[in-house]
Protein backbone atom coordinates (compact mmCIF):
# COMPACT_ATOMS: atom_id res chain seq x y z
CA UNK A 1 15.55 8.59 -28.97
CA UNK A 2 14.60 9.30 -25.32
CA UNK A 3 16.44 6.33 -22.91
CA UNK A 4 14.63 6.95 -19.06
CA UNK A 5 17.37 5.01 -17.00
CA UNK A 6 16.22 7.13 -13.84
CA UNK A 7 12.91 4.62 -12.64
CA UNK A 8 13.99 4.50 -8.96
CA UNK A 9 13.15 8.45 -8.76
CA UNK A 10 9.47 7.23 -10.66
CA UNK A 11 8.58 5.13 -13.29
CA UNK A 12 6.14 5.50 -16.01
CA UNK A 13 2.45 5.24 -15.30
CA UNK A 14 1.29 1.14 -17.23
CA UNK A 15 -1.62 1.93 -19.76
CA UNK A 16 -3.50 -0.89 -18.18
CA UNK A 17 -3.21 1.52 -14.76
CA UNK A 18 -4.20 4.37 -16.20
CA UNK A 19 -7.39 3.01 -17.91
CA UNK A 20 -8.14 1.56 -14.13
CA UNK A 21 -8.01 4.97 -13.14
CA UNK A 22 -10.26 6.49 -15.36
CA UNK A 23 -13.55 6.13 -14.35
CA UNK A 24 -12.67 7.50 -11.30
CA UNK A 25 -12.33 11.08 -12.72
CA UNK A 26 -14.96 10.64 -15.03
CA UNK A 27 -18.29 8.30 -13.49
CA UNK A 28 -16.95 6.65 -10.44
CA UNK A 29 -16.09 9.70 -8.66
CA UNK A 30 -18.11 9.74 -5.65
CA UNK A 31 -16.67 10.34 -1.91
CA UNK A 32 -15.57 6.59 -0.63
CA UNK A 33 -17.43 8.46 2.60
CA UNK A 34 -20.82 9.56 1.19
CA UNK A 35 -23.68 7.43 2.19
CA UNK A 36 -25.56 7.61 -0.76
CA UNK A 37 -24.87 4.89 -3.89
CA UNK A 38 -22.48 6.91 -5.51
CA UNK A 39 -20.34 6.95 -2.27
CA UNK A 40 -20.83 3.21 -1.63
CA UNK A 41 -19.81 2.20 -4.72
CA UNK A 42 -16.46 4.14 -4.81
CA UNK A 43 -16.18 2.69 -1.21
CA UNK A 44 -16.55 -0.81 -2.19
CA UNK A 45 -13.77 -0.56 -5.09
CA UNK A 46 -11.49 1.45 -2.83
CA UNK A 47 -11.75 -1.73 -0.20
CA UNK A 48 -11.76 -3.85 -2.83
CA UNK A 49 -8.23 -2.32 -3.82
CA UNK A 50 -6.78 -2.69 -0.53
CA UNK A 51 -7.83 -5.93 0.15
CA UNK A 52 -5.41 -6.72 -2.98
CA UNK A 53 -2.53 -4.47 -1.94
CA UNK A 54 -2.86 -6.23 1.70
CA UNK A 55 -2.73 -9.90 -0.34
CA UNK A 56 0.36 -9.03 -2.18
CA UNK A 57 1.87 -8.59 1.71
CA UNK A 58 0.50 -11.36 3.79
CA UNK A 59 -1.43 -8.61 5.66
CA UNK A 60 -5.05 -7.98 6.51
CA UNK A 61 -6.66 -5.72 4.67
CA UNK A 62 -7.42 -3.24 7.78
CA UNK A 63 -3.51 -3.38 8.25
CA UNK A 64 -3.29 -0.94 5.04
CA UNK A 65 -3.57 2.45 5.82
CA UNK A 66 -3.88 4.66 2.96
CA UNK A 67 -1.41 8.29 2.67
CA UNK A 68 -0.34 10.71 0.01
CA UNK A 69 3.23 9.33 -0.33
CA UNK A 70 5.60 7.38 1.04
CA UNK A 71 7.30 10.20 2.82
CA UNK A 72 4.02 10.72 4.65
CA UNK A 73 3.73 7.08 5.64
CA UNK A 74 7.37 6.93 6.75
CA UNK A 75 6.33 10.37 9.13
CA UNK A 76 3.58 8.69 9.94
CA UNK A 77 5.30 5.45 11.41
CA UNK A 78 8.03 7.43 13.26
CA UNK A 79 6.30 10.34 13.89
CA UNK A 80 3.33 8.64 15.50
CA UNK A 81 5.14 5.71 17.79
CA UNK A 82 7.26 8.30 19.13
CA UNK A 83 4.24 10.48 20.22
CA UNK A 84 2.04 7.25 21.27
CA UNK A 85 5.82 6.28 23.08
CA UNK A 86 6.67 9.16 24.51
CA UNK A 87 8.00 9.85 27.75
CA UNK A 88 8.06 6.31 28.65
CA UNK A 89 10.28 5.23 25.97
CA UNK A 90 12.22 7.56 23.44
CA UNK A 91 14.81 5.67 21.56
CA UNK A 92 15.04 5.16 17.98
CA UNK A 93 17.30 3.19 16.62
CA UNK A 94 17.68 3.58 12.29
CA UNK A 95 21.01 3.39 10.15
CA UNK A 96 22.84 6.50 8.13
CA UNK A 97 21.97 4.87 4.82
CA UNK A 98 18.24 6.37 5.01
CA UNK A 99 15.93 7.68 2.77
CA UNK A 100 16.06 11.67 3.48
CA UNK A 101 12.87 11.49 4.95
CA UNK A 102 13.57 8.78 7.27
CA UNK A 103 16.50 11.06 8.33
CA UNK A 104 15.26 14.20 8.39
CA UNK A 105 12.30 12.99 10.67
CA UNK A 106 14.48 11.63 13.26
CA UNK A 107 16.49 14.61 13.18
CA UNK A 108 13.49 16.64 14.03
CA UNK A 109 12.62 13.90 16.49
CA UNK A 110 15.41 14.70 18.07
CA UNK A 111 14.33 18.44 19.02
CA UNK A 112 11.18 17.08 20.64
CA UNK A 113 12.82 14.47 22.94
CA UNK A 114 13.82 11.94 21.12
CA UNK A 115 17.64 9.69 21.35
CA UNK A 116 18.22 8.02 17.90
CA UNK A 117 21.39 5.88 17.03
CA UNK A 118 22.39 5.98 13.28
CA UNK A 119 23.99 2.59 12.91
CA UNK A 120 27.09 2.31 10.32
CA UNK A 121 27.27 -0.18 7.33
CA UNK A 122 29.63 -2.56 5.93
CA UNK A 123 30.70 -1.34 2.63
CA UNK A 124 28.53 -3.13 0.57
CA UNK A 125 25.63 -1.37 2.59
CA UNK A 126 24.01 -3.88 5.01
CA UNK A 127 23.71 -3.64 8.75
CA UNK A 128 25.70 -6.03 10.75
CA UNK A 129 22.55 -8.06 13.49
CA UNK A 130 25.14 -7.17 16.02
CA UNK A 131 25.59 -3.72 15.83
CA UNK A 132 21.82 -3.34 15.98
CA UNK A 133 21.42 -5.84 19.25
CA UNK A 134 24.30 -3.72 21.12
CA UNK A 135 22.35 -0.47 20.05
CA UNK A 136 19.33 -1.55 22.21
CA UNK A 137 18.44 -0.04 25.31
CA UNK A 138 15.39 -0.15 27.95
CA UNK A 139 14.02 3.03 26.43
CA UNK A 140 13.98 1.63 22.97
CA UNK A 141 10.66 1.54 21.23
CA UNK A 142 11.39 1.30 17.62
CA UNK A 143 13.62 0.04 14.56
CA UNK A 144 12.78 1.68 11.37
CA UNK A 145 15.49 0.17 8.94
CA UNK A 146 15.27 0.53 5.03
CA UNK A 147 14.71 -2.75 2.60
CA UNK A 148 16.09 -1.96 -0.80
CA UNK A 149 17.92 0.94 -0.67
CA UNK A 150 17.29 3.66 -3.01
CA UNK A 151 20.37 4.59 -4.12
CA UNK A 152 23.08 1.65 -4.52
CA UNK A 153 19.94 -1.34 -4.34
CA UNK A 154 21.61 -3.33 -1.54
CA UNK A 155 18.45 -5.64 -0.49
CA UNK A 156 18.75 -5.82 3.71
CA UNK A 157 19.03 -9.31 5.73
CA UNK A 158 15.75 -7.71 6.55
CA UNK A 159 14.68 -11.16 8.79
CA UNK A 160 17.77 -11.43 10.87
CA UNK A 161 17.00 -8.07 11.91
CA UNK A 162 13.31 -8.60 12.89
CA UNK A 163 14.24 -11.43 14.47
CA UNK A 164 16.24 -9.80 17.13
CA UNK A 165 13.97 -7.35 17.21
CA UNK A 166 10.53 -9.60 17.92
CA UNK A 167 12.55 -11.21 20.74
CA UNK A 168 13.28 -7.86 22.38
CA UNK A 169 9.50 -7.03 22.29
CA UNK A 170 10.99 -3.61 20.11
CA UNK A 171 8.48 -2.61 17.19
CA UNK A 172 10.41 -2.88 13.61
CA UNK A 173 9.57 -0.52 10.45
CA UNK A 174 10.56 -0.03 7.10
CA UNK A 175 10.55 1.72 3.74
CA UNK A 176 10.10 -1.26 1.26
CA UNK A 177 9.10 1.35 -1.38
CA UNK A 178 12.21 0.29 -3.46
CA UNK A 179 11.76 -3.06 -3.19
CA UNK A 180 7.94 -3.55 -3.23
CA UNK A 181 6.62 -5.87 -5.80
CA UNK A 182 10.56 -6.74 -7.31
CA UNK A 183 11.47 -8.73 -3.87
CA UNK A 184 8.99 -11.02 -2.19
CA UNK A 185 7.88 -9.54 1.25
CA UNK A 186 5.26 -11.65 3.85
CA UNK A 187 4.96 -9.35 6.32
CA UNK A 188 3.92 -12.09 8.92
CA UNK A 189 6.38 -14.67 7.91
CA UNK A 190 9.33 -12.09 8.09
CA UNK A 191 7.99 -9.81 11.52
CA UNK A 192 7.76 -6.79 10.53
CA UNK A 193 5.24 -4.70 12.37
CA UNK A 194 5.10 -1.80 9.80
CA UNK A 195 5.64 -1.17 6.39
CA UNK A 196 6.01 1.57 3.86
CA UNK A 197 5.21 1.41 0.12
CA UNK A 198 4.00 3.33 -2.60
CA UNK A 199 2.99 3.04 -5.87
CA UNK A 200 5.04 5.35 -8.26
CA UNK A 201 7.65 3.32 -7.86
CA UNK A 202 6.09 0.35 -9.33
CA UNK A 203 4.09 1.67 -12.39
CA UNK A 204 1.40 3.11 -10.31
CA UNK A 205 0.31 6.93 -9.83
CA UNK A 206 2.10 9.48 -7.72
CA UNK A 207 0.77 10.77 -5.07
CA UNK A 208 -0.31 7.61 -3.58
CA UNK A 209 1.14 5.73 -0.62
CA UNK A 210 0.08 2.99 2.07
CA UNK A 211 2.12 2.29 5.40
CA UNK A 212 1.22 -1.61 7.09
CA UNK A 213 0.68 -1.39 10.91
CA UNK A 214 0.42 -4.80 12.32
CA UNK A 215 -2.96 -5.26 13.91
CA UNK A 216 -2.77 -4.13 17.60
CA UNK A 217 -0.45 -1.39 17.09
CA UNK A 218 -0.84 1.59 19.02
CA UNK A 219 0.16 4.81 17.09
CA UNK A 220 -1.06 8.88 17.37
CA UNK A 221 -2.46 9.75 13.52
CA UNK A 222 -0.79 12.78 11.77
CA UNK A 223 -4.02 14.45 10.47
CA UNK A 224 -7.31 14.76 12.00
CA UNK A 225 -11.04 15.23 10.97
CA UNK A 226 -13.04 13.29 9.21
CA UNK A 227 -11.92 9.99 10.83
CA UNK A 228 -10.74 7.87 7.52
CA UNK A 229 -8.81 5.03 7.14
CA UNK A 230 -9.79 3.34 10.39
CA UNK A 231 -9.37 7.07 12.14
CA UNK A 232 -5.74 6.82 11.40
CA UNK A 233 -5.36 9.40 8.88
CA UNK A 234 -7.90 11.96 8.12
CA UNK A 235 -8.22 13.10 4.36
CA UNK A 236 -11.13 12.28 1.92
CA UNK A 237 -9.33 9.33 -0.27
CA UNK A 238 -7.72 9.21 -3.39
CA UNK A 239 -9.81 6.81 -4.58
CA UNK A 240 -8.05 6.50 -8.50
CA UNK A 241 -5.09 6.75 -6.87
CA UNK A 242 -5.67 3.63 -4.75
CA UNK A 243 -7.38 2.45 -7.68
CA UNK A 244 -4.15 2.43 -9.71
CA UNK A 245 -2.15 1.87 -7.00
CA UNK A 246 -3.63 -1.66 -6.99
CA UNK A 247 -4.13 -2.55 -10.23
CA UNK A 248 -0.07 -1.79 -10.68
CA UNK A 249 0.21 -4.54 -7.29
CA UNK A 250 -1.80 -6.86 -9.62
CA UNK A 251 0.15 -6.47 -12.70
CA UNK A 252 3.61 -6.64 -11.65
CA UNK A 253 5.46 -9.87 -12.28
CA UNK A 254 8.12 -12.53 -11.43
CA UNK A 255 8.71 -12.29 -15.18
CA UNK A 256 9.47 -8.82 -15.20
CA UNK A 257 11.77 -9.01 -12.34
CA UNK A 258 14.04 -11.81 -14.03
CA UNK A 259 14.30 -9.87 -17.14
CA UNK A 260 15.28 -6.91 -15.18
CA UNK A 261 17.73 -8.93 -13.88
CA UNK A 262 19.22 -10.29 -16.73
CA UNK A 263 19.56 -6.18 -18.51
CA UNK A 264 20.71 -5.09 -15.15
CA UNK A 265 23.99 -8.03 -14.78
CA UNK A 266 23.93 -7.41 -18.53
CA UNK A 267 24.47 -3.11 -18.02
CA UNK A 268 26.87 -3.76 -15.21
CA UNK A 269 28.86 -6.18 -16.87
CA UNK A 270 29.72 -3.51 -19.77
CA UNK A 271 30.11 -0.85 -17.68
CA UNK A 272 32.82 -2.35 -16.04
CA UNK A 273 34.91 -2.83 -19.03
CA UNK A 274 35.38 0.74 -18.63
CA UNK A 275 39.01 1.59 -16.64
CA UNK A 276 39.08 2.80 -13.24
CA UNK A 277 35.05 1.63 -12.72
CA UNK A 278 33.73 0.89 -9.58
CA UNK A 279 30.46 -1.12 -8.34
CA UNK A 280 28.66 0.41 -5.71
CA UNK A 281 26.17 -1.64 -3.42
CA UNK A 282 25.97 -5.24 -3.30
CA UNK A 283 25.71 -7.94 -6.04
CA UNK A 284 23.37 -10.53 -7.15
CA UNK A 285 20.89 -11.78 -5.60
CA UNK A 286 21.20 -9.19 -3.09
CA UNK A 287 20.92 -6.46 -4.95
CA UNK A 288 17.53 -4.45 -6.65
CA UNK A 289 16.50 -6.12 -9.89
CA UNK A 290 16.55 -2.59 -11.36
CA UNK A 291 19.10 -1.13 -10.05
CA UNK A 292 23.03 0.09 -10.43
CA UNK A 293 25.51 3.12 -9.22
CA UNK A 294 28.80 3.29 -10.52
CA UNK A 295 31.54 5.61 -9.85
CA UNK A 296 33.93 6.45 -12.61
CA UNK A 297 37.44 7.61 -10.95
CA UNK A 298 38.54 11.39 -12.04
CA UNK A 299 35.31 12.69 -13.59
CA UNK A 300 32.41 14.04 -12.19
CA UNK A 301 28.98 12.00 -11.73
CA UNK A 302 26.79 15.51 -12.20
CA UNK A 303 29.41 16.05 -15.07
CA UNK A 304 28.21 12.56 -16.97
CA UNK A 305 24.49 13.36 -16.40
CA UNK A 306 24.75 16.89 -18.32
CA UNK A 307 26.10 15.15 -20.93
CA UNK A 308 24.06 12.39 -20.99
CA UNK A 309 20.87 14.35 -20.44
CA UNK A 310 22.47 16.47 -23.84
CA UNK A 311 22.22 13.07 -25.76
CA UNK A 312 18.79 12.23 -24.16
CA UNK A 313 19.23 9.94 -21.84
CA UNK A 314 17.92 10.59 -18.29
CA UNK A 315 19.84 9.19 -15.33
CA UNK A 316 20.33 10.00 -11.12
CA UNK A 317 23.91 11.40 -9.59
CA UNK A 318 21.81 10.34 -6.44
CA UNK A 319 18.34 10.00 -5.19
CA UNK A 320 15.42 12.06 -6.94
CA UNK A 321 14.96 13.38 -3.34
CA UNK A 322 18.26 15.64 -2.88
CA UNK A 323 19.72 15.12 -6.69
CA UNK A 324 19.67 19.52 -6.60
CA UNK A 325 22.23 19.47 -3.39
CA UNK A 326 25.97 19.87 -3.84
CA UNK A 327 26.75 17.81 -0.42
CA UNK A 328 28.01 14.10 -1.58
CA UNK A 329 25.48 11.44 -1.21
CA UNK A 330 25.14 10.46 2.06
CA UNK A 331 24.46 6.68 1.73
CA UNK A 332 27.59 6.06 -0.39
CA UNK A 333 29.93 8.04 2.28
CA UNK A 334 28.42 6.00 4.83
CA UNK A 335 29.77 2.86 2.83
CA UNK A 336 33.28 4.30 3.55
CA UNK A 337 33.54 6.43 0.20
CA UNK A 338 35.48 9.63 -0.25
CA UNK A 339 33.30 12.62 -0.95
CA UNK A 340 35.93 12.85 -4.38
CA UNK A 341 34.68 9.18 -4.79
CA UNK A 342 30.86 9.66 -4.23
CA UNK A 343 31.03 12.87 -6.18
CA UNK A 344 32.15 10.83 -9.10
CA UNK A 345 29.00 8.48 -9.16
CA UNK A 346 26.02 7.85 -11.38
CA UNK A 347 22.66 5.55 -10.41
CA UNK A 348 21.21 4.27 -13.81
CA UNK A 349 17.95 2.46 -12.47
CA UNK A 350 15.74 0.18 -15.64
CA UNK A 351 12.22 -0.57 -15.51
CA UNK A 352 9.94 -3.50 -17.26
CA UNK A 353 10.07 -1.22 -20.39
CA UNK A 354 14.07 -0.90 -20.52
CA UNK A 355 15.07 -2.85 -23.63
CA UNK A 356 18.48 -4.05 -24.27
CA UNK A 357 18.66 -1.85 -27.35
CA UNK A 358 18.35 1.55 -25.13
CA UNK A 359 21.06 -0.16 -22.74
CA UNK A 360 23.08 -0.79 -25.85
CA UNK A 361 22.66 3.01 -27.18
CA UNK A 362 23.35 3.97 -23.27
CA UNK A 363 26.50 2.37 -23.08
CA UNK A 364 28.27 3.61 -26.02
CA UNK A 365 27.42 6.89 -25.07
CA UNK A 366 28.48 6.47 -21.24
CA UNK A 367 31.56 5.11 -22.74
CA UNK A 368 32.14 8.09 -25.15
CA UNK A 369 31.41 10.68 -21.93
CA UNK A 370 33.68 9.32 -19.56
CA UNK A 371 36.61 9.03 -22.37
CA UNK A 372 35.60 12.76 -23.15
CA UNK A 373 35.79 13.85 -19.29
CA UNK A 374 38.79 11.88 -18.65
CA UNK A 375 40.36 13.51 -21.35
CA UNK A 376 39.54 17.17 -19.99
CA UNK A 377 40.23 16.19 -16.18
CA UNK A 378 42.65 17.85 -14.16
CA UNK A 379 42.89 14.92 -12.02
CA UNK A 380 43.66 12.07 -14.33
CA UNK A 381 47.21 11.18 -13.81
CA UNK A 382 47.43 12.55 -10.28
């Protein structure tokens, strides 16, 4: 038996998205910017699409702008304020519990001009509204500040921070790919001027990606050419991508996310029977529906995945993203871990097809491993 517990890296494609997709290989597969029938009927569906993806927002459907990826939309957002900014104002302010791309862009920001201010977290992983209001300054353009996180699921008080940063007249962004479809987001009612999601994360296609810009925004595209997507990102369109993307928007469900939350309190709740187990991230409520990291004191989190993988069961000693580096995670140092204490985590993440006899399988075999490391460490009993 194969157990995927590793759906916040990707999840699997829904049949009912796939079959969406199809005819878009096969007979719909004209350019969305041909003139001809062929083109006007794949651009109909594609608008079609984002007018749902924009309704499952509270946006306007010329407020979605189409990329390859989430990575590209979260470039895209920084990347493109900063040049439409820039000299005028050149101050980003973001937090150390980033995606990589997030952080990676403002550090390359940051060799074309830019000031950026990494603001610390409490230990549970959320930003404290203060921290972020003394962190303004007059050459502040932009707050790009991550929803669910990606590795330890800690949901962010997401509208105190807009709030402070609507009455500043400061733009706010961020990377809701995590939480996209499993929390409810109005992008109007909450005041948040951009907006990055994608659909792999939420039984859609890879590949595929869409960033929100608040109508009025100013902001220099990444690519030009052809002039698509309202001439803010040049590219011929995926159209079964976008396809798929928003049939997976139309089939995700409240149901789904309270079952997901009943396996997930269910998973943790066993887990910690286990000694010396710790809870990373927030709880509750406040946490991702789907997700849960766990460090296990004296063992090795990269040691519990070989084994695991072994046994055929797939799980994350961090995000997808940077899983292949040796350097402890940085979002679980930044909630005031040891690297010996981030080193020793795991990030099991479920989906809608996670069924409580996998978890059950999973957890006597988690159980066995870390016995079975304990018993070879050369730290237990120091």
């Amino acid at each position: 038996m194969k157990i995927y517990l590793d759906n916040a890296a990707t999840t699997k494609v829904d049949e009912k998205v796939v079959k969406a997709m199809q005819p878009y290989f096969t007979e719909k597969f004209g350019n969305p910017s041909s003139l001809h029938f062929a083109g006007e009927e794949a651009r109909r569906d594609l608008e079609n699409a984002r007018e749902t993806i924009a309704k499952s927002v509270g946006a306007k459907y010329k407020e979605i702008i189409f990329t390859g990826s989430g990575t590209e939309a979260n470039n895209f957002a920084l990347k493109g304020l900063f040049w439409k900014n820039f000299p005028n104002k050149n101050h980003i302010i973001t937090t150390k519990i980033e995606h990589d791309c997030i952080l990676q862009t403002c550090k390359w920001l940051e060799t074309q001009g830019a000031k950026i201010t990494y603001l610390d977290v409490c230990d549970k992983g959320f930003v404290n509204p203060q921290d972020l209001l003394e962190a303004i300054t007059d050459k502040t353009f932009l707050v790009s500040i991550i929803h669910g996180n990606n590795e330890v699921g800690t949901i962010q008080h997401i509208e105190k921070l807009t709030k402070i940063c609507n009455e500043k007249n400061i733009l706010f962004h961020t990377d809701a790919c995590q939480s996209f479809t499993k929390v409810s987001i109005n992008v109007k009612k909450i005041g948040i001027d951009l907006m990055t999601i994608n659909a792999h994360k939420i039984h859609g296609p890879k590949a595929i990606g869409a960033l929100y810009i608040r109508e009025a925004i100013k902001i220099t595209p990444l690519l030009h050419g052809g002039g698509q997507e309202f001439k803010l990102r040049s590219s011929t369109e995926n159209t079964a991508g976008i396809i798929g993307f928003a049939k997976a928007v139309k089939i995700a469900s409240n149901s789904d996310v309270k079952q997901m939350k009943k396996l997930r309190d269910y998973f943790i709740q066993e887990l910690l029977k286990i000694p010396n187990t710790k809870l990373n991230g927030a709880t509750g409520e406040e946490r991702l529906c789907n997700n849960i990291n766990l460090s296990f004191k004296n063992i090795e989190g990269e040691a519990i995945g070989s084994f695991l993988n072994a046994k055929q069961i797939f799980i994350s000693t961090g995000s997808a993203c940077s899983s292949k580096s040796l350097e402890p995670s940085h979002v679980l140092t930044a909630l005031g871990m040891s690297p010996l204490e981030a080193n020793s985590s795991i990030r099991l993440s479920i989906s809608k097809y996670t069924t409580k006899k996998e978890i059950d399988f999973a957890l006597k075999e988690i159980k066995n491993t870390v016995e079975k490391l304990r018993r070879m460490s050369p730290l237990v009993g120091r």
